[in-house]
PDB file of N, CA and C in Angstrom:
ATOM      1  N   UNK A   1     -50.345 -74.558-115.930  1.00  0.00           N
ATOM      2  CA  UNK A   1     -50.924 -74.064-114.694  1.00  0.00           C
ATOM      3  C   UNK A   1     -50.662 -75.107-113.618  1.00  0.00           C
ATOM      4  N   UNK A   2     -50.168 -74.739-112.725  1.00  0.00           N
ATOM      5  CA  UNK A   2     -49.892 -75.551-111.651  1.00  0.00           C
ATOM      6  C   UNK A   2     -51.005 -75.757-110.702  1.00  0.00           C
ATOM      7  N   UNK A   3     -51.273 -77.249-110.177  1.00  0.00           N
ATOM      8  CA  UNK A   3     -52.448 -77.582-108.964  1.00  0.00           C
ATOM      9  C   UNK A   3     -52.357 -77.164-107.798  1.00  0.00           C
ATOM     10  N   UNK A   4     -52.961 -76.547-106.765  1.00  0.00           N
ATOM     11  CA  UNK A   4     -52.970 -76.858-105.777  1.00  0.00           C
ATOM     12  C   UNK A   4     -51.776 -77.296-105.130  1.00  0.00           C
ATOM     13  N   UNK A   5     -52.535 -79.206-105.739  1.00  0.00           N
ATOM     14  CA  UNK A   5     -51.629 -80.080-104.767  1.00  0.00           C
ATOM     15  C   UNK A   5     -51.993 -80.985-106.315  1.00  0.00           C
ATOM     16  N   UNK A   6     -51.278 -82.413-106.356  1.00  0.00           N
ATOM     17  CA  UNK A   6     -51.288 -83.392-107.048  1.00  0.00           C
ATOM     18  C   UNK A   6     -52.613 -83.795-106.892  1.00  0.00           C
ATOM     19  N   UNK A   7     -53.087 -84.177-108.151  1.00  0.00           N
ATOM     20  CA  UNK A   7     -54.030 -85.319-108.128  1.00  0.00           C
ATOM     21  C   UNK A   7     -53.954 -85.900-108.927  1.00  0.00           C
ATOM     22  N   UNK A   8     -54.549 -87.483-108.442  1.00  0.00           N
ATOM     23  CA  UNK A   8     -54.812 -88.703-109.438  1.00  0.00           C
ATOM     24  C   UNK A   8     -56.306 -88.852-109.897  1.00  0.00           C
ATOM     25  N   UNK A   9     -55.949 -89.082-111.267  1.00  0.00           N
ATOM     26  CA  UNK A   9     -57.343 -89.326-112.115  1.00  0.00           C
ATOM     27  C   UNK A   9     -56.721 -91.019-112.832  1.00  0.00           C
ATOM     28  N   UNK A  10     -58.393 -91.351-113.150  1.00  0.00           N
ATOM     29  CA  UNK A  10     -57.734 -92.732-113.790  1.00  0.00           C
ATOM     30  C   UNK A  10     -58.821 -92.716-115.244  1.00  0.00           C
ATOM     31  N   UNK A  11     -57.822 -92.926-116.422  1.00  0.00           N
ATOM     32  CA  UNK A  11     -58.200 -93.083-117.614  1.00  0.00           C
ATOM     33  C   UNK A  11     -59.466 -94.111-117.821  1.00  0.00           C
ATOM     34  N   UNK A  12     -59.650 -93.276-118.924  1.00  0.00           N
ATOM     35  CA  UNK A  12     -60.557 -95.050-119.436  1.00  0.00           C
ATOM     36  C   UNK A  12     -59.719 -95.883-119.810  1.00  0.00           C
ATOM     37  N   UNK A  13     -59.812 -97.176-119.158  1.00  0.00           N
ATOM     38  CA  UNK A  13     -58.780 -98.423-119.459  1.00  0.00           C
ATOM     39  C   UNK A  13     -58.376 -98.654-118.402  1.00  0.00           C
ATOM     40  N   UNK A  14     -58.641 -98.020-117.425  1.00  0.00           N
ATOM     41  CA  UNK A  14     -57.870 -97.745-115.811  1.00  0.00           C
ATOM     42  C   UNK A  14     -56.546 -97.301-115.043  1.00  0.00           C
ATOM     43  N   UNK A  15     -55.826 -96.854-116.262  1.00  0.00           N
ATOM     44  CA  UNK A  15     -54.590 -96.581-116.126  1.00  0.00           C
ATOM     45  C   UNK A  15     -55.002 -95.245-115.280  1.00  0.00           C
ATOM     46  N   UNK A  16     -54.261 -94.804-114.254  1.00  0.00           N
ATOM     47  CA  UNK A  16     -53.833 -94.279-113.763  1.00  0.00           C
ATOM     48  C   UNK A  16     -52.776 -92.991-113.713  1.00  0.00           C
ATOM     49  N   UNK A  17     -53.297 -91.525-113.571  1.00  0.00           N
ATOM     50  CA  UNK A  17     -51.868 -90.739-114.078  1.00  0.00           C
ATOM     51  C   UNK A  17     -52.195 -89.429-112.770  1.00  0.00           C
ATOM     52  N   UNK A  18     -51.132 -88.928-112.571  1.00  0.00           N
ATOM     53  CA  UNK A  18     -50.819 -88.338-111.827  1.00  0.00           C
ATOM     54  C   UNK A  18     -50.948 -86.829-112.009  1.00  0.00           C
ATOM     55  N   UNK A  19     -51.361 -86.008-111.347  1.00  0.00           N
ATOM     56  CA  UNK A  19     -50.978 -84.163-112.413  1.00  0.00           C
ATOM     57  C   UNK A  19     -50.702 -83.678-111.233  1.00  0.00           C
ATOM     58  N   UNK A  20     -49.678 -82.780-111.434  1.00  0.00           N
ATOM     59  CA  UNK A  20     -49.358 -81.596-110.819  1.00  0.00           C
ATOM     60  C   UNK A  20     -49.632 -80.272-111.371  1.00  0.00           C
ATOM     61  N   UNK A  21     -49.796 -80.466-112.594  1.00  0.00           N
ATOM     62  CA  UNK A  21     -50.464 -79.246-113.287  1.00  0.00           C
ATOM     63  C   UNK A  21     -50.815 -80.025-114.729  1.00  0.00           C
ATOM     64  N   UNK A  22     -51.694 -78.481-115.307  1.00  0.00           N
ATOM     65  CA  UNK A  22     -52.229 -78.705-116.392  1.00  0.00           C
ATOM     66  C   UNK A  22     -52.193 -77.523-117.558  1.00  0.00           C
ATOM     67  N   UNK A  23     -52.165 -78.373-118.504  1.00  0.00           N
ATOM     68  CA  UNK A  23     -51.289 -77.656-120.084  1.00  0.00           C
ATOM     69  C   UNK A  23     -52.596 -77.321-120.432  1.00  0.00           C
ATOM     70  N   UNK A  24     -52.452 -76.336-120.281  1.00  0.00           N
ATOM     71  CA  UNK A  24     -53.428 -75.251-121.308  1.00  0.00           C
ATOM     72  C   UNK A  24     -53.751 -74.765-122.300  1.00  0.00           C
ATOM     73  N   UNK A  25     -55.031 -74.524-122.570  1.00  0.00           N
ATOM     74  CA  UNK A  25     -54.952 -73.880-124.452  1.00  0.00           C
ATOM     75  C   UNK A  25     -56.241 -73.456-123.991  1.00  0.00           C
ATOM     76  N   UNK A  26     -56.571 -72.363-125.017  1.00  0.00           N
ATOM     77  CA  UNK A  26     -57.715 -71.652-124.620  1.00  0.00           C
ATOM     78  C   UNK A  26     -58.047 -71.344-126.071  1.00  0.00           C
ATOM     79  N   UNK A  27     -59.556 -71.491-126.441  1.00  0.00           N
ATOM     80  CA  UNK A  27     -60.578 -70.863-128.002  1.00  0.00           C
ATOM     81  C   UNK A  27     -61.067 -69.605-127.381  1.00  0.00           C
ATOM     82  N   UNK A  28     -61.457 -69.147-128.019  1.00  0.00           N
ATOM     83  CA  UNK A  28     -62.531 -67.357-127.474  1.00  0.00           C
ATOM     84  C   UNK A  28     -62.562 -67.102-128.866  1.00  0.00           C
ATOM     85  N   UNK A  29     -64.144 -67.620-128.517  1.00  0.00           N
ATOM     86  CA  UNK A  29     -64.803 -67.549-129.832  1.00  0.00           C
ATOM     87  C   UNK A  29     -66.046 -66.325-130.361  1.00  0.00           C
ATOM     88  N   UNK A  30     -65.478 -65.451-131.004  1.00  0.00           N
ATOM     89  CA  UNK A  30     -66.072 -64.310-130.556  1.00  0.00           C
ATOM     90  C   UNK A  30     -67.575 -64.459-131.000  1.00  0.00           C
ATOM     91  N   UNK A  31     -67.563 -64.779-132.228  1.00  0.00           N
ATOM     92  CA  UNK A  31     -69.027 -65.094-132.255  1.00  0.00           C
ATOM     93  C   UNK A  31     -69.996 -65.899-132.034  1.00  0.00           C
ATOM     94  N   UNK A  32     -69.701 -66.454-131.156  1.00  0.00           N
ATOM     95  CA  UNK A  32     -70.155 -67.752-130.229  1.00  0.00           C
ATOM     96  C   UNK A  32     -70.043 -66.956-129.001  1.00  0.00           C
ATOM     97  N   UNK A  33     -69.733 -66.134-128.628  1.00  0.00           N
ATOM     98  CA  UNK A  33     -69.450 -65.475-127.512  1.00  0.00           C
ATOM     99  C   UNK A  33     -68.952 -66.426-126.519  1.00  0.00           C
ATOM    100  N   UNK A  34     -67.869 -66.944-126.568  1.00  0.00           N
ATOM    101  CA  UNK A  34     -67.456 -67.941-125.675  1.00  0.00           C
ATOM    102  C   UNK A  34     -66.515 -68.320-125.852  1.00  0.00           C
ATOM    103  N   UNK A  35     -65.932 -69.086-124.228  1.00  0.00           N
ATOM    104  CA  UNK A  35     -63.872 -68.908-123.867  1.00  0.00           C
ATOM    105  C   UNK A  35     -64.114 -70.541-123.621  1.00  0.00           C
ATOM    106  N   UNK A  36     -63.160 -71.253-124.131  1.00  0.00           N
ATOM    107  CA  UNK A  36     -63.346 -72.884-123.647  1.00  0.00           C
ATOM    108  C   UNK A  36     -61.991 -72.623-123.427  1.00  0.00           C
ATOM    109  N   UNK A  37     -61.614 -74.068-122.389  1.00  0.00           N
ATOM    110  CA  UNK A  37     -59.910 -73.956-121.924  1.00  0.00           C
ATOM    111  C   UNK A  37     -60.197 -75.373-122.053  1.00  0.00           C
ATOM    112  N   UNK A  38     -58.846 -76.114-122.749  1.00  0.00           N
ATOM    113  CA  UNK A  38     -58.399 -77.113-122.938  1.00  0.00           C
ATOM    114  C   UNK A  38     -57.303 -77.289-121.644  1.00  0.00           C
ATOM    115  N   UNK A  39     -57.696 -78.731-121.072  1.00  0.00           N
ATOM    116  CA  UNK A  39     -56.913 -78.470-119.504  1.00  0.00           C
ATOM    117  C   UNK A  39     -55.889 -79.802-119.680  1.00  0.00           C
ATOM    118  N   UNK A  40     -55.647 -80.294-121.231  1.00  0.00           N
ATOM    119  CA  UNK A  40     -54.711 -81.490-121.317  1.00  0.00           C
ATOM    120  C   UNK A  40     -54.558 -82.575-121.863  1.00  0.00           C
ATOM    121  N   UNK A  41     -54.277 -83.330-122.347  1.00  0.00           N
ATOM    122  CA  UNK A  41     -54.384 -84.618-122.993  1.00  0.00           C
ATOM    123  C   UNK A  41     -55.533 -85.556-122.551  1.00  0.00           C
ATOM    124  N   UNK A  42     -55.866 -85.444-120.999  1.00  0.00           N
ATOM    125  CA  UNK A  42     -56.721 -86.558-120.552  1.00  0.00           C
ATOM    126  C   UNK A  42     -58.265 -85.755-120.585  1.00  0.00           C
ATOM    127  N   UNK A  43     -58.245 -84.633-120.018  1.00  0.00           N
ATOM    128  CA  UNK A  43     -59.937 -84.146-120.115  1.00  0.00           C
ATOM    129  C   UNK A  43     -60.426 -83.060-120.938  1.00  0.00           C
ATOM    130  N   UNK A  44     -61.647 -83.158-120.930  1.00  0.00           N
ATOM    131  CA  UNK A  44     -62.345 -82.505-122.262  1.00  0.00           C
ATOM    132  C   UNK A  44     -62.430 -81.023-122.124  1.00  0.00           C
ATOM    133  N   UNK A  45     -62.802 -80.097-122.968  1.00  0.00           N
ATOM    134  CA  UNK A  45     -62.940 -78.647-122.859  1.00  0.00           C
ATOM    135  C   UNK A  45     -64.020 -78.384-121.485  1.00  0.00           C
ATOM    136  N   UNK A  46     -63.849 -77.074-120.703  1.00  0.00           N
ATOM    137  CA  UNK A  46     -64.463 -76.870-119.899  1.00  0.00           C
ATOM    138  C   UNK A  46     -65.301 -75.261-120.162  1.00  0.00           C
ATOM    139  N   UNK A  47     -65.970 -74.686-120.021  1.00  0.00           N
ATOM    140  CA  UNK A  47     -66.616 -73.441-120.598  1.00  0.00           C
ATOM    141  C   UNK A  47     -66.292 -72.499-119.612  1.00  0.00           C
ATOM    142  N   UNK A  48     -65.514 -71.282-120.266  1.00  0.00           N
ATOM    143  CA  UNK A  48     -65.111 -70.476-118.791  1.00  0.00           C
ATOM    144  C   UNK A  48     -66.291 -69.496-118.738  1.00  0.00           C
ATOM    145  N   UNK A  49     -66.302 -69.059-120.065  1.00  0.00           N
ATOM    146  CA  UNK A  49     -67.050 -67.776-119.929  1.00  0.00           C
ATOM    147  C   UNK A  49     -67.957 -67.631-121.366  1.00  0.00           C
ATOM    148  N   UNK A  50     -69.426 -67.133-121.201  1.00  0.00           N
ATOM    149  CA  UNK A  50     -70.548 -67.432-122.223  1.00  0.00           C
ATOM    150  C   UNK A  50     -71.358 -67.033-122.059  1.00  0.00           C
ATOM    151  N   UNK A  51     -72.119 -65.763-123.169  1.00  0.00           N
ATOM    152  CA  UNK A  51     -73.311 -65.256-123.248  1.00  0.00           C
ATOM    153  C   UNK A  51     -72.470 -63.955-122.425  1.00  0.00           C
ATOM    154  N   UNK A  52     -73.646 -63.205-121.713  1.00  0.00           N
ATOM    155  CA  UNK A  52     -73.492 -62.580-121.076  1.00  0.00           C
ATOM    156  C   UNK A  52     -71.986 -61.848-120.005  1.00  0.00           C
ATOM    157  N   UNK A  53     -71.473 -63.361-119.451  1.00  0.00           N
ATOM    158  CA  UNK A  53     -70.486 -63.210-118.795  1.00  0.00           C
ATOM    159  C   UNK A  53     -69.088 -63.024-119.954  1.00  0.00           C
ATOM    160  N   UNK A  54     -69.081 -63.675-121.198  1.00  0.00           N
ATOM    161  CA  UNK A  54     -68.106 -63.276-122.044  1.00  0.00           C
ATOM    162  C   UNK A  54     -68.291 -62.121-122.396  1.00  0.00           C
ATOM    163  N   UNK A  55     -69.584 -60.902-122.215  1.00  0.00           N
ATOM    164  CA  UNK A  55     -69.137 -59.672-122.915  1.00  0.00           C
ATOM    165  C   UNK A  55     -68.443 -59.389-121.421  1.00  0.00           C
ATOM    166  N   UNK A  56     -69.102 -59.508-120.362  1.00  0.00           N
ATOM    167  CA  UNK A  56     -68.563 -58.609-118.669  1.00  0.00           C
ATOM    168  C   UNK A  56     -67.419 -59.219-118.758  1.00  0.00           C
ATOM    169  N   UNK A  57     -66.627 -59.730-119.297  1.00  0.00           N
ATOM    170  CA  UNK A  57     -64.702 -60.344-119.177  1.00  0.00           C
ATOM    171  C   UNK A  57     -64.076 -59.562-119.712  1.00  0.00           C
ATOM    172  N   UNK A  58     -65.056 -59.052-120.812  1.00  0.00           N
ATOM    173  CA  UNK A  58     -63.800 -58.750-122.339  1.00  0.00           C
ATOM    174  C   UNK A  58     -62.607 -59.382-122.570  1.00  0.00           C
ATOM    175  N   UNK A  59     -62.223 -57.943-122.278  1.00  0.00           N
ATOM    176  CA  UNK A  59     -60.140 -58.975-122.864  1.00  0.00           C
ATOM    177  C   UNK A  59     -59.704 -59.534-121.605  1.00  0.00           C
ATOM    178  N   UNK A  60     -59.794 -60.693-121.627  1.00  0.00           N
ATOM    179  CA  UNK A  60     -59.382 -61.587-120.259  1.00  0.00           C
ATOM    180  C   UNK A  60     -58.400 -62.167-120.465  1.00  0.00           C
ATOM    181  N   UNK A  61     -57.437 -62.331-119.095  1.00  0.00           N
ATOM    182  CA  UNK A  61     -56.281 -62.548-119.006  1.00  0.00           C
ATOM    183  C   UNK A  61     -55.864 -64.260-118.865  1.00  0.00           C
ATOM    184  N   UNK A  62     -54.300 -64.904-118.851  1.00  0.00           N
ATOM    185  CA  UNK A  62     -53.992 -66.097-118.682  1.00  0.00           C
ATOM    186  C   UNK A  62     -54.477 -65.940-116.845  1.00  0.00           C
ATOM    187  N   UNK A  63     -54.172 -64.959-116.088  1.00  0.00           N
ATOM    188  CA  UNK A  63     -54.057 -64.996-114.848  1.00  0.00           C
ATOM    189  C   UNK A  63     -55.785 -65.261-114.666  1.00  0.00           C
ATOM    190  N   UNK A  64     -56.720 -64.031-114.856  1.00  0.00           N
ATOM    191  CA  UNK A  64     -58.248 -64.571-114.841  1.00  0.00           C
ATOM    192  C   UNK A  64     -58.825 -66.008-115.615  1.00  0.00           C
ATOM    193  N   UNK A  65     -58.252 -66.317-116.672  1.00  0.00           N
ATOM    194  CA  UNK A  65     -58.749 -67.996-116.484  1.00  0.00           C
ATOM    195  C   UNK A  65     -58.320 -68.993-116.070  1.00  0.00           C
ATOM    196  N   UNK A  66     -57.142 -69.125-115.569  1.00  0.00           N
ATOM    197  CA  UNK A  66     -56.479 -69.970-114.313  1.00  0.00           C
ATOM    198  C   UNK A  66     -57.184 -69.832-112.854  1.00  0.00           C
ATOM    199  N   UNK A  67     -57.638 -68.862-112.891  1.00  0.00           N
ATOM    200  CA  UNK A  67     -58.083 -68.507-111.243  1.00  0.00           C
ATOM    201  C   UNK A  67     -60.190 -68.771-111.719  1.00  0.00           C
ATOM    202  N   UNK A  68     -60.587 -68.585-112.849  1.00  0.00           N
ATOM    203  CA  UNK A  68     -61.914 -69.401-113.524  1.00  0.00           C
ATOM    204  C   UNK A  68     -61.920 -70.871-113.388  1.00  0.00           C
ATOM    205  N   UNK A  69     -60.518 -71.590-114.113  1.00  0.00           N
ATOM    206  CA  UNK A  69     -60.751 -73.009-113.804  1.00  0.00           C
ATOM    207  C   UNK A  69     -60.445 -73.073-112.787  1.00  0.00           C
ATOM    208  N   UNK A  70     -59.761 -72.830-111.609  1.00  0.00           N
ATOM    209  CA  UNK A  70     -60.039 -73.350-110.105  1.00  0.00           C
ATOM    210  C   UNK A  70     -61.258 -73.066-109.334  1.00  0.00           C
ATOM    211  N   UNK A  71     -62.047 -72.002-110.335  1.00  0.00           N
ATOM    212  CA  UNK A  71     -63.364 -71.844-109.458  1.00  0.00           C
ATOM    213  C   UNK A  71     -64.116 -72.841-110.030  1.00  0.00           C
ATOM    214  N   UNK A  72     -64.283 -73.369-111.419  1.00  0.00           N
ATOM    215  CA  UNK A  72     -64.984 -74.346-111.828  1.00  0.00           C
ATOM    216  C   UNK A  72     -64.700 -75.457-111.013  1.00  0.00           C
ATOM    217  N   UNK A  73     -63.359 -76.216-111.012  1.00  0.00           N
ATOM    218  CA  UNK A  73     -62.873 -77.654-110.779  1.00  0.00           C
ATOM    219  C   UNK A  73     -63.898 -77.289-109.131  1.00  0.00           C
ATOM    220  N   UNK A  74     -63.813 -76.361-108.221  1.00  0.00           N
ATOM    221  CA  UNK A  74     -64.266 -76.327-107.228  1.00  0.00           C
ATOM    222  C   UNK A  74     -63.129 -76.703-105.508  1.00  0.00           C
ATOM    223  N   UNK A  75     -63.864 -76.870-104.503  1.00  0.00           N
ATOM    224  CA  UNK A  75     -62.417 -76.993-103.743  1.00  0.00           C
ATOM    225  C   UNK A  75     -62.535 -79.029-103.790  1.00  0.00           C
ATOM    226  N   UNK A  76     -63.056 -79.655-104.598  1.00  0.00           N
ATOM    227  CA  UNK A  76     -62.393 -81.196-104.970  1.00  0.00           C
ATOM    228  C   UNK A  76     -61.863 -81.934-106.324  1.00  0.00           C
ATOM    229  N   UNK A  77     -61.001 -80.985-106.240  1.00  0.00           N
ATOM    230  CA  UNK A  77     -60.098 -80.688-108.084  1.00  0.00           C
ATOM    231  C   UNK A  77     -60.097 -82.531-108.491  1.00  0.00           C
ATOM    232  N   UNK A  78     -59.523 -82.796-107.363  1.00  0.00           N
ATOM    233  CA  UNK A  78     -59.857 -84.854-108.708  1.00  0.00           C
ATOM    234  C   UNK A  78     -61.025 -85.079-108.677  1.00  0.00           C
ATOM    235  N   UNK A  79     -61.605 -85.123-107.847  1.00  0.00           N
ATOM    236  CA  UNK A  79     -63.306 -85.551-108.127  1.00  0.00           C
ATOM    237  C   UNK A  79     -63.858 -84.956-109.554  1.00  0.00           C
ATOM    238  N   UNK A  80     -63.421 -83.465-109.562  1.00  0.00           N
ATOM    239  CA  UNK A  80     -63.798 -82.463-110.770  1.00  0.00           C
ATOM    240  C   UNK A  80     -63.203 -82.921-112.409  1.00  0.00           C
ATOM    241  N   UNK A  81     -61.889 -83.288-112.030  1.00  0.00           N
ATOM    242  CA  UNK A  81     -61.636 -83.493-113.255  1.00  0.00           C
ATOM    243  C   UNK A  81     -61.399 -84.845-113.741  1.00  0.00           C
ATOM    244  N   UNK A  82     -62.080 -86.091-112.786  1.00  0.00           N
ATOM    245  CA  UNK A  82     -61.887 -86.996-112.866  1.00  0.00           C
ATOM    246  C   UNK A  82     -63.443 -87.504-113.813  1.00  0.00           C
ATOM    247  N   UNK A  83     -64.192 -86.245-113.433  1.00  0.00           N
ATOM    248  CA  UNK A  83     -65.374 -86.353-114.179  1.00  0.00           C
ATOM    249  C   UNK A  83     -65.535 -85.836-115.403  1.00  0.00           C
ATOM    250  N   UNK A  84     -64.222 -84.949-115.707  1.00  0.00           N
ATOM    251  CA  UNK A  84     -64.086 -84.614-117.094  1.00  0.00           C
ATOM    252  C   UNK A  84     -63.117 -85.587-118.545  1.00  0.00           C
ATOM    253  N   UNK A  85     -62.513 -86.514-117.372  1.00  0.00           N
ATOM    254  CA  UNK A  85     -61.689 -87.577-118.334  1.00  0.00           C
ATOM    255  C   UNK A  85     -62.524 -87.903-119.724  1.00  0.00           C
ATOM    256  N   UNK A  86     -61.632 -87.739-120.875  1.00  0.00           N
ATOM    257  CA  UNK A  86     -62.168 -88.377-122.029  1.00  0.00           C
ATOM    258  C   UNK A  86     -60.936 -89.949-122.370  1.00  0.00           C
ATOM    259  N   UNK A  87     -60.009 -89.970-122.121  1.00  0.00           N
ATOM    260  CA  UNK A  87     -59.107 -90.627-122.879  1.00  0.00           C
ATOM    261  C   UNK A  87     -58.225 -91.399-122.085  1.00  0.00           C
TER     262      UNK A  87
END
């Protein structure tokens, strides 16, 4: 999935890395009722959709959770995912 625009996040250790986009993977877990998206090597799972809102999705698309994580990250995508860094 491609950003916006670039942003910089900085690891634990302080290294520094750059994204223009982010590699995706997605769980949908049916009996958990819930969609997590893996957004990459550096940050942790984010919850797209759960409880309630995973039955109103149903079969949801790559296009509807790309356009979910930009509503999560919000309109300050490094701030957002600079707070999700694990690694």
């Amino acid at each position: 999935m491609n950003l916006p625009s670039p942003v910089t996040i900085e690891r634990i250790g302080g290294e520094q890395v750059t994204l223009d986009s982010l590699m995706l993977s997605f769980r949908d877990v049916n009996f958990r009722r819930i969609v997590l998206a893996h957004l990459g090597p550096h940050c942790r799972d984010i919850t797209l959709w759960e409880g309630e809102d995973y039955d109103a999705i149903g079969n949801w698309t790559q296009e509807q959770a790309e356009a979910r994580i930009l509503e999560l990250l919000g309109p300050d995508i490094e701030t957002s995912l600079q707070a999700l860094v694990v690694n």
